[in-house]
N, C-alpha and C. Protein backbone atom coordinates (compact mmCIF):
# COMPACT_ATOMS: atom_id res chain seq x y z
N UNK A 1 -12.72 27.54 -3.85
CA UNK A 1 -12.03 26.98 -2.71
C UNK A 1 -11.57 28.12 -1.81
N UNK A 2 -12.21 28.05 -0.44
CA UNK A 2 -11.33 28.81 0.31
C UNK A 2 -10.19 28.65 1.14
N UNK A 3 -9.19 29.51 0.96
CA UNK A 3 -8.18 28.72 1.53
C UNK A 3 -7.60 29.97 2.60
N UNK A 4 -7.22 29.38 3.75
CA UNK A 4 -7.25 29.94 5.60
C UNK A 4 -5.86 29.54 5.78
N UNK A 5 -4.81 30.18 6.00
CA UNK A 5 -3.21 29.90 5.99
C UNK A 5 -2.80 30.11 6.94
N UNK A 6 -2.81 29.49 8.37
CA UNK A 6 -2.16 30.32 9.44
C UNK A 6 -0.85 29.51 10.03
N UNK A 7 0.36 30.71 10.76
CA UNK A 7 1.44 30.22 11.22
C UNK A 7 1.42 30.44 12.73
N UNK A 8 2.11 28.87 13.16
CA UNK A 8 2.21 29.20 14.85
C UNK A 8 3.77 29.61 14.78
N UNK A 9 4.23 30.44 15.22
CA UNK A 9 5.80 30.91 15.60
C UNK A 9 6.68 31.30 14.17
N UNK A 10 5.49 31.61 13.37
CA UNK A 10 5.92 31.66 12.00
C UNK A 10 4.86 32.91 11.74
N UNK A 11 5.72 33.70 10.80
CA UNK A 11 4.82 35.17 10.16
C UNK A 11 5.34 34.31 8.67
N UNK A 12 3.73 34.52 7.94
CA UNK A 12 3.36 33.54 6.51
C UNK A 12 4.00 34.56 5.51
N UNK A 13 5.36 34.58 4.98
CA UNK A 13 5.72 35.69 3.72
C UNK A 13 4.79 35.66 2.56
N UNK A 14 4.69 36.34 1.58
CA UNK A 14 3.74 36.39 0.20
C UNK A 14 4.55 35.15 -0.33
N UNK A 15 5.66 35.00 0.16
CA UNK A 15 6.20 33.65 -0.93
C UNK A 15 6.06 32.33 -0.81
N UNK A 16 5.89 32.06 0.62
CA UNK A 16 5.77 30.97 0.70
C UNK A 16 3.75 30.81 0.40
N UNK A 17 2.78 31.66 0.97
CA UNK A 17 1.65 31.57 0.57
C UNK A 17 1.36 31.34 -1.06
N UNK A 18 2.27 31.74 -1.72
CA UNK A 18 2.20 31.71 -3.01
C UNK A 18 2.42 30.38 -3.36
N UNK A 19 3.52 30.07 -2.61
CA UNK A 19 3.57 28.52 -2.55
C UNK A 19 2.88 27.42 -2.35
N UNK A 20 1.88 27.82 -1.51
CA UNK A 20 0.78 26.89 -0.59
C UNK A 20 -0.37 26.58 -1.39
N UNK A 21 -0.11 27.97 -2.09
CA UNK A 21 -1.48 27.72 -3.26
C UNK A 21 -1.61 27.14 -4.27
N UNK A 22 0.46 27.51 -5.06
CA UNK A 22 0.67 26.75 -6.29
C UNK A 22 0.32 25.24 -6.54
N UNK A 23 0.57 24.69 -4.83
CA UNK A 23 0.97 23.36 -4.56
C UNK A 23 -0.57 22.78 -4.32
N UNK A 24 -1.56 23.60 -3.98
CA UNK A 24 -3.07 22.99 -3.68
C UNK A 24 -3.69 23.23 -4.73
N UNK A 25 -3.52 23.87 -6.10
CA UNK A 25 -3.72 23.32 -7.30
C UNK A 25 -3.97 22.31 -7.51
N UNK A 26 -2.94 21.69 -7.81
CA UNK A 26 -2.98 20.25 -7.84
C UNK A 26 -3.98 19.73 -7.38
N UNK A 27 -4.15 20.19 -6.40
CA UNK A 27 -5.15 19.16 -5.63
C UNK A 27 -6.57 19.37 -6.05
N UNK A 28 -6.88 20.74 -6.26
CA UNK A 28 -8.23 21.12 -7.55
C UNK A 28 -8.23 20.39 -8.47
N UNK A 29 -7.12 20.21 -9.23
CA UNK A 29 -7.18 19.84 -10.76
C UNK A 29 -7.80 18.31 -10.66
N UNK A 30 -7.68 17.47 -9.42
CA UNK A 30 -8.01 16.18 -9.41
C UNK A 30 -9.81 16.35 -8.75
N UNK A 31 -10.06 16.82 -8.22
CA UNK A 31 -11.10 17.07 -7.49
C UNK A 31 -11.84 18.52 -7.34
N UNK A 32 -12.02 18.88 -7.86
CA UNK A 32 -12.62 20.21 -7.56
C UNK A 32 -14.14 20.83 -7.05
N UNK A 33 -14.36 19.83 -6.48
CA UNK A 33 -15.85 19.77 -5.20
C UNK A 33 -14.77 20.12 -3.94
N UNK A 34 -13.69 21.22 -3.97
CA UNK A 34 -13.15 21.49 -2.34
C UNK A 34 -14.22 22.55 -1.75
N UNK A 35 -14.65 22.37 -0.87
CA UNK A 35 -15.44 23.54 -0.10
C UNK A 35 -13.95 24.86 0.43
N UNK A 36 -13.27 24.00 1.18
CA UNK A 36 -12.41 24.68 1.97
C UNK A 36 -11.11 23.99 2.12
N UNK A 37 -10.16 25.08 2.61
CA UNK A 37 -8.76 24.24 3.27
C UNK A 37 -8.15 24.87 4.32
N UNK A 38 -7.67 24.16 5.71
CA UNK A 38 -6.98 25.04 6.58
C UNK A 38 -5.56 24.60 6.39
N UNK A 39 -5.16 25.58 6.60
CA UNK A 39 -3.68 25.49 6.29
C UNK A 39 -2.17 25.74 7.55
N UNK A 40 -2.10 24.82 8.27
CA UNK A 40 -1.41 25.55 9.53
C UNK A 40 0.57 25.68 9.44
N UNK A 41 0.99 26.20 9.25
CA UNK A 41 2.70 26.12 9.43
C UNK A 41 3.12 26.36 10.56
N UNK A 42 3.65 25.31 11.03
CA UNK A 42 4.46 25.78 12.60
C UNK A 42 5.61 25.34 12.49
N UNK A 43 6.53 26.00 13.27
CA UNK A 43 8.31 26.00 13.24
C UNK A 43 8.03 25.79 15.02
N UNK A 44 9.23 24.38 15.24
CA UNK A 44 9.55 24.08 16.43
C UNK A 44 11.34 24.11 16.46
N UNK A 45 12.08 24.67 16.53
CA UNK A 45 13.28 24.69 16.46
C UNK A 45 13.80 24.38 14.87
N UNK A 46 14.11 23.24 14.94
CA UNK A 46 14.54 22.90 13.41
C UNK A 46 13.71 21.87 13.21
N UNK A 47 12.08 21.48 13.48
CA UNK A 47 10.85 21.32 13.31
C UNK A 47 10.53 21.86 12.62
N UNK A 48 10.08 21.38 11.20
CA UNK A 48 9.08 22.47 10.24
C UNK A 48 7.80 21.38 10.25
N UNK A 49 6.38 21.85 10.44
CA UNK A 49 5.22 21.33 10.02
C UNK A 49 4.98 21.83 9.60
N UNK A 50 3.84 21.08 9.06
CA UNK A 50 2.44 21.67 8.01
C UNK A 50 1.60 20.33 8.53
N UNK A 51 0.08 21.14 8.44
CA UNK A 51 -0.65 20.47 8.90
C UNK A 51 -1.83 21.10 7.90
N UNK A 52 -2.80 20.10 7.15
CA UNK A 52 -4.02 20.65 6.63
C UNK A 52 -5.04 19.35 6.34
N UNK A 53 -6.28 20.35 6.85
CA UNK A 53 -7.70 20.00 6.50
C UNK A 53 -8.29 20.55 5.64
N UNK A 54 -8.60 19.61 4.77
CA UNK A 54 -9.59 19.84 3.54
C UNK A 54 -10.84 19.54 4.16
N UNK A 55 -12.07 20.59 3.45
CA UNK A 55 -13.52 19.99 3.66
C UNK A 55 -13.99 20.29 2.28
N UNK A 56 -14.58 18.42 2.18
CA UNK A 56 -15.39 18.18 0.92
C UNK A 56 -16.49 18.14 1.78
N UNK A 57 -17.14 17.61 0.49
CA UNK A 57 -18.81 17.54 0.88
C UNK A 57 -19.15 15.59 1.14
N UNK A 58 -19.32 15.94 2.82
CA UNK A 58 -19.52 14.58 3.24
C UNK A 58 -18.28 14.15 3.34
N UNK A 59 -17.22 14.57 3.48
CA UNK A 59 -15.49 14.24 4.42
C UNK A 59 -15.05 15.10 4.44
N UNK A 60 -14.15 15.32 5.82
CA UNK A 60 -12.76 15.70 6.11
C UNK A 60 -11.62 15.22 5.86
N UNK A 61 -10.54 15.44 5.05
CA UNK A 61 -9.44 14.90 4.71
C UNK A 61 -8.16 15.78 5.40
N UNK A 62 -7.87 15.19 6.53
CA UNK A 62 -6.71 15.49 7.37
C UNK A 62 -5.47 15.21 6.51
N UNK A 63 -4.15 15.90 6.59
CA UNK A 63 -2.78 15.50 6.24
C UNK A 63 -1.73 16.30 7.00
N UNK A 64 -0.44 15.78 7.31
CA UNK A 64 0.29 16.28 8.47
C UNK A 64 1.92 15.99 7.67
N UNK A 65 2.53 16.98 7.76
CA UNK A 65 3.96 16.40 7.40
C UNK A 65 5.23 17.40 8.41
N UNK A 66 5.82 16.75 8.71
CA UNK A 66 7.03 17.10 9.45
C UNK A 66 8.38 17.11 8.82
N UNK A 67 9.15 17.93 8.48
CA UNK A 67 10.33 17.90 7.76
C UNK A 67 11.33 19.26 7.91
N UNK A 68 12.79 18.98 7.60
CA UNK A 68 14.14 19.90 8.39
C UNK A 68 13.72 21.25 7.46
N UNK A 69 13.07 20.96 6.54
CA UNK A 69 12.53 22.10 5.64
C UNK A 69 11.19 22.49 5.32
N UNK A 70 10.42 23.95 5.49
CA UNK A 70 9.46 24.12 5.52
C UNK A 70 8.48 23.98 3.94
N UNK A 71 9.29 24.50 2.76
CA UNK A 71 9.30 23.83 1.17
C UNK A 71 9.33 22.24 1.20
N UNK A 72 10.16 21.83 1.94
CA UNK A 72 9.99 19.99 1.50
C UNK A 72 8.73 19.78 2.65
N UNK A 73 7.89 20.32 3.13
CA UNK A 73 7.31 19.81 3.92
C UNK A 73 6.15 19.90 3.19
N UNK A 74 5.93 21.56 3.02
CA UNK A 74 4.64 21.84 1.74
C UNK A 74 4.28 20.89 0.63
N UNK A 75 5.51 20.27 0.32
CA UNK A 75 5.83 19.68 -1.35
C UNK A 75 5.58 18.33 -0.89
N UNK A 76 5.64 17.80 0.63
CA UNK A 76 5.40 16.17 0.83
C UNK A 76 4.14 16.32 1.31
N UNK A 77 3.14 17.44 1.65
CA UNK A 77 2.07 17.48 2.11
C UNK A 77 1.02 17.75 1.31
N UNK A 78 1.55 18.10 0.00
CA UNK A 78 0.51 18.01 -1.47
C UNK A 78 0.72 16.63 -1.91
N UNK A 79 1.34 16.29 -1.75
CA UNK A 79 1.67 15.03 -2.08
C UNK A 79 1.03 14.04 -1.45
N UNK A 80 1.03 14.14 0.12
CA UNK A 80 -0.31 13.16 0.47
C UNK A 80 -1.79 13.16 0.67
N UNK A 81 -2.20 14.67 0.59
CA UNK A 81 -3.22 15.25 -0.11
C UNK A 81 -3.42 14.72 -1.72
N UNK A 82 -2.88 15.06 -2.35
CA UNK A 82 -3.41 14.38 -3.89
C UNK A 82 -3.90 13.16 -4.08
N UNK A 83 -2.84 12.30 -2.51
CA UNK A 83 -3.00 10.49 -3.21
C UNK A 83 -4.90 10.36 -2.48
N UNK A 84 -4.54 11.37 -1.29
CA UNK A 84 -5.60 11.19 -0.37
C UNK A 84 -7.18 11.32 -0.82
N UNK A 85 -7.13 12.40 -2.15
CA UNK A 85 -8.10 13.05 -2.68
C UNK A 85 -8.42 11.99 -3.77
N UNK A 86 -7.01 11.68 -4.40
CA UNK A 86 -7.21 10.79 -5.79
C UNK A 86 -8.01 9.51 -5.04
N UNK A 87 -7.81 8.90 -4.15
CA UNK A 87 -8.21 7.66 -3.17
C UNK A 87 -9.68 7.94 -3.16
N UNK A 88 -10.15 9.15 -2.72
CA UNK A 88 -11.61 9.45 -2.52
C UNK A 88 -12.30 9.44 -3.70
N UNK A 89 -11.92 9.79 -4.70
CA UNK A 89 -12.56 10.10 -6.09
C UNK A 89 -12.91 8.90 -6.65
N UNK A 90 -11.81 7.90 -6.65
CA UNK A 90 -12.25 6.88 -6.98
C UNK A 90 -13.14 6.07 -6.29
N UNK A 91 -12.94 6.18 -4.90
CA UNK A 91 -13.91 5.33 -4.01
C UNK A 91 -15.63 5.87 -4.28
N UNK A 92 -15.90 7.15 -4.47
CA UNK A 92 -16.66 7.81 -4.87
C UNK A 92 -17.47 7.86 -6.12
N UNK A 93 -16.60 7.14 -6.83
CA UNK A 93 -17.09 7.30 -8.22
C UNK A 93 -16.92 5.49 -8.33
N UNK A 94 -16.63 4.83 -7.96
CA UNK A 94 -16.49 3.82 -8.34
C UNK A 94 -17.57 2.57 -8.04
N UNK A 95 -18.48 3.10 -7.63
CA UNK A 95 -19.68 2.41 -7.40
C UNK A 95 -20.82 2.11 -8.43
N UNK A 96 -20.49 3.05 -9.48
CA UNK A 96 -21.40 2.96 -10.83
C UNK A 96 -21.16 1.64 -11.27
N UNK A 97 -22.17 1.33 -12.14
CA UNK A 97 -22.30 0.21 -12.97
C UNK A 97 -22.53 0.37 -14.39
N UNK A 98 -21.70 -0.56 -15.05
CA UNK A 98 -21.74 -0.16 -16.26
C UNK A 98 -23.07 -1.00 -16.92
N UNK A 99 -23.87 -0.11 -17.65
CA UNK A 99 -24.95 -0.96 -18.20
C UNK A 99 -25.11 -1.90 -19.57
N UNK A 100 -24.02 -1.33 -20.12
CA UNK A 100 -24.06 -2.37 -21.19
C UNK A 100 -23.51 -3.69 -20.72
N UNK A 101 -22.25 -3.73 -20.12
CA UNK A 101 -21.89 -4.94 -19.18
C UNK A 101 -22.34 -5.50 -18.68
N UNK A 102 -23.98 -5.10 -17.89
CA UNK A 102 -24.92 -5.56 -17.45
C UNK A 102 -26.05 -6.51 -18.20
N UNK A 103 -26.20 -5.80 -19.39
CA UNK A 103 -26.80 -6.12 -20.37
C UNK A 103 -26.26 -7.65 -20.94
N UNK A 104 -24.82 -7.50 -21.45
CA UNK A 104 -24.15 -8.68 -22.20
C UNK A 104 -23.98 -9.61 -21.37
N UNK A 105 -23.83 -9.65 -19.79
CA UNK A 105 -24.01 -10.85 -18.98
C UNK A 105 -25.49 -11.18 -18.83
N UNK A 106 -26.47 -10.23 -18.60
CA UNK A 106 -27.73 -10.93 -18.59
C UNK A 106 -28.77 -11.49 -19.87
N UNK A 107 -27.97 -10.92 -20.95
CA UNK A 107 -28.38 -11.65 -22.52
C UNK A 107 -28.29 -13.28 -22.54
N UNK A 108 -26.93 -14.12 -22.35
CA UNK A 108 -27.07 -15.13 -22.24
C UNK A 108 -27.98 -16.26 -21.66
N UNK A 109 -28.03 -15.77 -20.08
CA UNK A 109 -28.62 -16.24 -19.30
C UNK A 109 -30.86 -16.16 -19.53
N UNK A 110 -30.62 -15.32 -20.45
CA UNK A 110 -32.45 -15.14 -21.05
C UNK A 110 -32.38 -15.67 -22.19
N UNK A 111 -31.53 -16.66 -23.09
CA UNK A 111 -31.75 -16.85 -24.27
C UNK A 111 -32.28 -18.69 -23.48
N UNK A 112 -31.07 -19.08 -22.51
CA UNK A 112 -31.22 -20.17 -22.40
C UNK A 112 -32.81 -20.71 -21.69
N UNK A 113 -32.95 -21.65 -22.70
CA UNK A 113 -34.48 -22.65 -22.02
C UNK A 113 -34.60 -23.46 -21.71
N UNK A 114 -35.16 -24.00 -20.93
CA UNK A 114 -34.71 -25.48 -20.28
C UNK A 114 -35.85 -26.42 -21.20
N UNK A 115 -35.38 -27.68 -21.07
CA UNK A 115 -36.24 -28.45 -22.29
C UNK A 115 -37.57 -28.74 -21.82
N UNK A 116 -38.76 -28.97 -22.00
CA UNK A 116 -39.98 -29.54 -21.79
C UNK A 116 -39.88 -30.54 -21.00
N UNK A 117 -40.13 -31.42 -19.97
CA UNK A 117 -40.23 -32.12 -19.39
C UNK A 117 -41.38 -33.10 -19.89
N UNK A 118 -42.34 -33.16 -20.08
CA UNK A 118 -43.65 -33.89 -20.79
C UNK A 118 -42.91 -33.86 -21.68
N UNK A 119 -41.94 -33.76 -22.69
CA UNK A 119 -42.05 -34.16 -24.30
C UNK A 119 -41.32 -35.24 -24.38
């Protein structure tokens, strides 16, 4: 995963980057097909954002959080990243079919015979 951290009106300390990363863990541990992540922090007065794009393969997953704190913002913006990622995984994966299930509904339906008509 590559991950691109930039601040508008903000210089990024080693601590909070340390932070950014601890917290996009998470977001590996559920999915780990991430190509990339941009990562933006901007301070507007007593405005804290965070703003990030993930790129998977075959989506972009946008997430945006605004909050009086730049930590509670990080921490609510993994947070809708995870549900966002967990949402995809399943939609993604959830199209399989199970074949034995397939099997035990179409067993019945081949045993039955309809009676002779001439007899």
């Amino acid at each position: 995963m590559n991950l691109n951290l930039s601040g508008h009106h903000l210089d990024i300390t080693p601590a909070i980057r340390a932070y950014v990363v601890n917290k996009l863990v998470r977001v590996t541990r559920h999915f780990d097909h991430v190509i990339d992540v941009n990562v933006t922090l901007s301070v507007d007065k007593l405005r804290q954002q965070v703003t990030a794009n993930l790129h998977i393969r075959g989506k972009d997953i946008h997430a945006e959080c605004v909050q009086s704190d730049m930590y509670a913002a990080i921490d609510a913006l993994a947070d809708k990243l995870d549900r966002q990622v967990v949402k995809y995984k399943e939609k993604r994966n959830g199209h399989r079919h199970d074949p034995i299930a397939a099997k035990r509904t179409a067993a019945p339906i081949a045993k039955r015979r309809k009676p002779a008509a001439g007899v």
